[in-house]
PDB file of N, CA and C in Angstrom:
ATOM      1  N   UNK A   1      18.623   0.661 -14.427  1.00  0.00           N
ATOM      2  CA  UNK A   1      19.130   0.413 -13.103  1.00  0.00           C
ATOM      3  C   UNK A   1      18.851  -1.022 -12.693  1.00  0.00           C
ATOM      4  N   UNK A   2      20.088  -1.909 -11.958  1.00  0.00           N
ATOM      5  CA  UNK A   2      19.534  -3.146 -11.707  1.00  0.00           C
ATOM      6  C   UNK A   2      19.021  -2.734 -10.353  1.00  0.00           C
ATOM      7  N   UNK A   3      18.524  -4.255 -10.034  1.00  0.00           N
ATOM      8  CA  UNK A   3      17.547  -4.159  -8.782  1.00  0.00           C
ATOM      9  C   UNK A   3      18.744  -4.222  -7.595  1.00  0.00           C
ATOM     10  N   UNK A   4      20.227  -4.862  -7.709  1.00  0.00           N
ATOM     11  CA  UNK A   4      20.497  -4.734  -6.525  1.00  0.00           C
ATOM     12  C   UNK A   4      20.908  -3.430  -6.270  1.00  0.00           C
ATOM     13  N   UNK A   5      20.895  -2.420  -6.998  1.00  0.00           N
ATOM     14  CA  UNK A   5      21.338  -1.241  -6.755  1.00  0.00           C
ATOM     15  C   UNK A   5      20.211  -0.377  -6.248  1.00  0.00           C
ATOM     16  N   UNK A   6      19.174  -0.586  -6.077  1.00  0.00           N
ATOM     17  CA  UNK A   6      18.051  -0.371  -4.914  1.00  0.00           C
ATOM     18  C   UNK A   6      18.379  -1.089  -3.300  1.00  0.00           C
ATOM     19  N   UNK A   7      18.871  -2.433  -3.702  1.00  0.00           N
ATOM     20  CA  UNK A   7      18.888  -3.325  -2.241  1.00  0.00           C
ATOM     21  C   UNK A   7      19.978  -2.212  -1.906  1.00  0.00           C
ATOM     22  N   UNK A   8      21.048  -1.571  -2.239  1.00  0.00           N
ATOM     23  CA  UNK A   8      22.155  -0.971  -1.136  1.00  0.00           C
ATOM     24  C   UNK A   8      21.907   0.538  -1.503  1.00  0.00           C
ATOM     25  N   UNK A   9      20.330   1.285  -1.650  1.00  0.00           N
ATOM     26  CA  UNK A   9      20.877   2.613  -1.205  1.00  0.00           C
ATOM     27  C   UNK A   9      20.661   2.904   0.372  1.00  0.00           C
ATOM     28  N   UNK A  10      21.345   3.798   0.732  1.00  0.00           N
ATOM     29  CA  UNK A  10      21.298   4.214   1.728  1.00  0.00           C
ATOM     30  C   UNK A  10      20.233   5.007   2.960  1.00  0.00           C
ATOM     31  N   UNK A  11      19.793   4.465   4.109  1.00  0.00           N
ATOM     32  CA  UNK A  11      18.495   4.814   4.624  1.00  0.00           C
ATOM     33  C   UNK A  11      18.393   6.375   4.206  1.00  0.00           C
ATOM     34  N   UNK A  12      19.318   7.312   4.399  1.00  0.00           N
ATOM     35  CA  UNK A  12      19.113   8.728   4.531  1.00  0.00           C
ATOM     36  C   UNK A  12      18.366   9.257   2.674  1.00  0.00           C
ATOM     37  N   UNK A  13      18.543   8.399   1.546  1.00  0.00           N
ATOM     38  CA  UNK A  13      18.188   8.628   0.158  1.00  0.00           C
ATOM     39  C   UNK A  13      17.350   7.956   0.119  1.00  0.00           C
ATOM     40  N   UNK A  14      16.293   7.168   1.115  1.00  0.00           N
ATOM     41  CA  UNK A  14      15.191   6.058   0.673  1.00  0.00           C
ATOM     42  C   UNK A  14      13.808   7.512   0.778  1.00  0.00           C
ATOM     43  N   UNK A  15      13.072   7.132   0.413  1.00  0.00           N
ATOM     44  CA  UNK A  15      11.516   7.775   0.000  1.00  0.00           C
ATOM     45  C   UNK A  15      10.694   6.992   0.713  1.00  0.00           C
ATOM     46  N   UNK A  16       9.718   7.295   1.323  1.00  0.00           N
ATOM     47  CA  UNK A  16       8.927   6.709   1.586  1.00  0.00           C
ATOM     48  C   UNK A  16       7.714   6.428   1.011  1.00  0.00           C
ATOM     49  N   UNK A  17       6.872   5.553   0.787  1.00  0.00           N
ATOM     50  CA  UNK A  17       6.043   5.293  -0.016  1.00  0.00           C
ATOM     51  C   UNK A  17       4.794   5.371   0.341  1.00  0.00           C
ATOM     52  N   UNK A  18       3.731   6.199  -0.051  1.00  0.00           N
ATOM     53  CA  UNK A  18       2.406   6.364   0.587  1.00  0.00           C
ATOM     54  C   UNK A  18       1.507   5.153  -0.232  1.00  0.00           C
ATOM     55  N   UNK A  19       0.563   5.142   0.751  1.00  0.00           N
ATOM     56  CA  UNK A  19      -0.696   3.924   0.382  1.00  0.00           C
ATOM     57  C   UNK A  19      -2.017   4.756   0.358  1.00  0.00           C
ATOM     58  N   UNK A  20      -2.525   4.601  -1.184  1.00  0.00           N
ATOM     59  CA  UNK A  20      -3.997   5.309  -1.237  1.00  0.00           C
ATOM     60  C   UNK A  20      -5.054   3.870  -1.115  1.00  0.00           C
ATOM     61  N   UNK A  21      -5.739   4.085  -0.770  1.00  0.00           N
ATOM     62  CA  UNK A  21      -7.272   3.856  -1.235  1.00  0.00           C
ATOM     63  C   UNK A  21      -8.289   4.268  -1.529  1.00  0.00           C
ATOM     64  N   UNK A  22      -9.692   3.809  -1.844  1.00  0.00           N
ATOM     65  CA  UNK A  22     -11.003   4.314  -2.264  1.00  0.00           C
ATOM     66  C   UNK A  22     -11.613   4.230  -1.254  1.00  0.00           C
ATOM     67  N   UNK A  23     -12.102   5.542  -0.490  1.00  0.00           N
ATOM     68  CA  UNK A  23     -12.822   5.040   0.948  1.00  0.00           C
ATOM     69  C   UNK A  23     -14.149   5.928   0.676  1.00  0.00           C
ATOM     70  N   UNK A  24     -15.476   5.311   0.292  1.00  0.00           N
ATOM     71  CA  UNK A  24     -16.810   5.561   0.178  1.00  0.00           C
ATOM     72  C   UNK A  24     -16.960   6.840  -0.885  1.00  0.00           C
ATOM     73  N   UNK A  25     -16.442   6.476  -2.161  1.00  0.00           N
ATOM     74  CA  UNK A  25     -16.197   7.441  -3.090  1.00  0.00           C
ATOM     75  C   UNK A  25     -15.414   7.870  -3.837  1.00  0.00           C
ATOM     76  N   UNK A  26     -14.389   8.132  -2.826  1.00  0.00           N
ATOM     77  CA  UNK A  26     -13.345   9.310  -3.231  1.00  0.00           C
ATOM     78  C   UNK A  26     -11.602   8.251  -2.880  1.00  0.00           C
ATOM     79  N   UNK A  27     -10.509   9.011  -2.852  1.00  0.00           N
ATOM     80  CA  UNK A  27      -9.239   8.288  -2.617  1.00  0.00           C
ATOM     81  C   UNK A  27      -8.736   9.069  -1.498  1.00  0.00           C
ATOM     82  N   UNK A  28      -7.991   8.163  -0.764  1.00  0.00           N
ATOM     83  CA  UNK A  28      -6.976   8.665   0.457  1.00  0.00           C
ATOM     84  C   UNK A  28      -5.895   8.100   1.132  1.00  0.00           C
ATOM     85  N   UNK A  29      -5.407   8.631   1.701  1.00  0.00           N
ATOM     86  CA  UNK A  29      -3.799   8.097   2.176  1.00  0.00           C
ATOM     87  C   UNK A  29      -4.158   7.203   3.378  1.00  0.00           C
ATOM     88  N   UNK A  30      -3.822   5.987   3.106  1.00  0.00           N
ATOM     89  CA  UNK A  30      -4.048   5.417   4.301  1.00  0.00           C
ATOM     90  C   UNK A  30      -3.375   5.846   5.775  1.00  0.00           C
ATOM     91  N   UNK A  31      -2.331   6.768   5.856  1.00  0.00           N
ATOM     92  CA  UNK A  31      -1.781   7.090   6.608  1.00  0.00           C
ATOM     93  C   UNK A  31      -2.499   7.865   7.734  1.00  0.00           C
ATOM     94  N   UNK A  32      -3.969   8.788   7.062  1.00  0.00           N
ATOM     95  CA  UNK A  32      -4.447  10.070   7.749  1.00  0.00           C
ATOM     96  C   UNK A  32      -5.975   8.815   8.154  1.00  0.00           C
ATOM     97  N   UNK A  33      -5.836   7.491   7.732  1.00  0.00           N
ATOM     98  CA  UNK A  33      -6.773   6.970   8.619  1.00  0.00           C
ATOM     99  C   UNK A  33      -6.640   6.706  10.475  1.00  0.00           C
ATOM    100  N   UNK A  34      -8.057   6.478  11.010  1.00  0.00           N
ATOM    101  CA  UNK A  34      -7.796   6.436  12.863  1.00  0.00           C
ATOM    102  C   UNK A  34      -7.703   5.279  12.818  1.00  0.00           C
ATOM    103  N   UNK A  35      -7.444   4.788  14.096  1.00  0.00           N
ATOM    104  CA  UNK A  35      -7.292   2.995  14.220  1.00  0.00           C
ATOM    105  C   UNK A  35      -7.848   2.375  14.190  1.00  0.00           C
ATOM    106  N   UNK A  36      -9.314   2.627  14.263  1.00  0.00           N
ATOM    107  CA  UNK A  36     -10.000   1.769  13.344  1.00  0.00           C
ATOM    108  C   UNK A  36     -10.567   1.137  12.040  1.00  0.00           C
ATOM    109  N   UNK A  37     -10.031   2.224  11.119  1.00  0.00           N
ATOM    110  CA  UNK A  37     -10.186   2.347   9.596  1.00  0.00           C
ATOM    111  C   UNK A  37      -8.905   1.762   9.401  1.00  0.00           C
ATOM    112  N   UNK A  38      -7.642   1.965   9.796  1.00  0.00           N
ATOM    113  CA  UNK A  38      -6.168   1.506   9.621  1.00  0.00           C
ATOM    114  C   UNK A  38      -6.336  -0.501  10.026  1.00  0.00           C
ATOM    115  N   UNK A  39      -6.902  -1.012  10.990  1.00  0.00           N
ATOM    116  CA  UNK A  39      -7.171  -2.299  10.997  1.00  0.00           C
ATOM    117  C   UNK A  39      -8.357  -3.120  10.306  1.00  0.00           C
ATOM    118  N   UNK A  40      -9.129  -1.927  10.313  1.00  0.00           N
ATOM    119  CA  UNK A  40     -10.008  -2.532   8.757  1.00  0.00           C
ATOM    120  C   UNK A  40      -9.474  -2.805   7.324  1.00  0.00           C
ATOM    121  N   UNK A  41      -8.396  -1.819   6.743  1.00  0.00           N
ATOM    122  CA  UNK A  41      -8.039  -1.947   5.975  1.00  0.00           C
ATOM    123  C   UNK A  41      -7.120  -2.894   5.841  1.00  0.00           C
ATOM    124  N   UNK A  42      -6.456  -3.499   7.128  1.00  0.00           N
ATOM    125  CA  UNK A  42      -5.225  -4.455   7.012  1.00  0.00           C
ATOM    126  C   UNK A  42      -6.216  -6.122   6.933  1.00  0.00           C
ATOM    127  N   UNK A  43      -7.249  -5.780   7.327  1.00  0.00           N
ATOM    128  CA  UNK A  43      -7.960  -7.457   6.942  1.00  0.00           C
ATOM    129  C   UNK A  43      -8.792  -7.062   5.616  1.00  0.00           C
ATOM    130  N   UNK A  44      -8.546  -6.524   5.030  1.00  0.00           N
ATOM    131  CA  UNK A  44      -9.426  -6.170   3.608  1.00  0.00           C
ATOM    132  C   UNK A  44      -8.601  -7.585   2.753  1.00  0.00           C
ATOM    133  N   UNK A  45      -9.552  -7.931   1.779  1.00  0.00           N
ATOM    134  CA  UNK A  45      -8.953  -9.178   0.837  1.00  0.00           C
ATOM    135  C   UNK A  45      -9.069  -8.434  -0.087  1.00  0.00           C
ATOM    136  N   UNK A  46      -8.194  -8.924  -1.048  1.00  0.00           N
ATOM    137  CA  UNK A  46      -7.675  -8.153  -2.180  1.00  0.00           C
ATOM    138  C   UNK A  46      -7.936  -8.377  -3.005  1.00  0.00           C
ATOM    139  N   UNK A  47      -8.900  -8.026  -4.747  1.00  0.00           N
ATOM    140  CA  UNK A  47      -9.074  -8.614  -5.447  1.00  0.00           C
ATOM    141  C   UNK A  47      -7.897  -9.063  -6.365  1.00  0.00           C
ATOM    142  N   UNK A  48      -7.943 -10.706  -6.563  1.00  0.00           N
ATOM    143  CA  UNK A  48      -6.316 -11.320  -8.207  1.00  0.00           C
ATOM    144  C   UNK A  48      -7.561 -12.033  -8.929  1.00  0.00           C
ATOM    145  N   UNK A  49      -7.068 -11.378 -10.372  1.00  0.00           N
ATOM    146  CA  UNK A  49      -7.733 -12.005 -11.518  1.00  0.00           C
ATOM    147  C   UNK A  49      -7.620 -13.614 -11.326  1.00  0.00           C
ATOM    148  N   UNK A  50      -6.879 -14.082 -11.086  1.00  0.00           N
ATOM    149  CA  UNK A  50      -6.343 -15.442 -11.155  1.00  0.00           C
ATOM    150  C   UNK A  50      -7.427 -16.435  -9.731  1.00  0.00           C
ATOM    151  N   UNK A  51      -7.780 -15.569  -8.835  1.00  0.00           N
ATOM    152  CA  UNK A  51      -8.713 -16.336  -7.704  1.00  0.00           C
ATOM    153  C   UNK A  51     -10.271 -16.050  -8.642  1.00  0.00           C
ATOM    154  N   UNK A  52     -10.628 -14.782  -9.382  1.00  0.00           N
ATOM    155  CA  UNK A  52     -11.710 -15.000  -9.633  1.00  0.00           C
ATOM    156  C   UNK A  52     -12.120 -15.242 -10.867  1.00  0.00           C
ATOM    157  N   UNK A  53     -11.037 -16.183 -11.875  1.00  0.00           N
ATOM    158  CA  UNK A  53     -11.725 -16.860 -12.604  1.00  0.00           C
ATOM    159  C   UNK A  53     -11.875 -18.455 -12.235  1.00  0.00           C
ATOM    160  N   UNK A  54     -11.618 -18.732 -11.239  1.00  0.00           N
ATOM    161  CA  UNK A  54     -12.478 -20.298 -10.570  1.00  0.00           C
ATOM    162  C   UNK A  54     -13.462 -20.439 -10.838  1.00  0.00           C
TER     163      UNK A  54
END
């Protein structure tokens, strides 16, 4: 499949995409976090191989 044939499907056939993380252990949907775990996670830095071999 090419990629522009993703850019034009149609809203009613799109999926939505869930976001896990590792929260003190275990994994979870960022979705079922409260608002304060949901804005913690949006300033979280991200580990790239490429920043930590400096």
């Amino acid at each position: 499949m090419q990629t522009s044939q993703y850019a034009s499907l149609p809203t009613e056939q799109r999926q939505r995409c869930e976001v896990w993380t590792r929260v003190m252990g275990y994994h979870r949907p960022v979705s079922q976090f409260n608002i304060g775990k949901r804005a913690e996670h949006q300033e979280r830095r991200h580990f790239t191989e490429a920043a930590a071999s400096r």
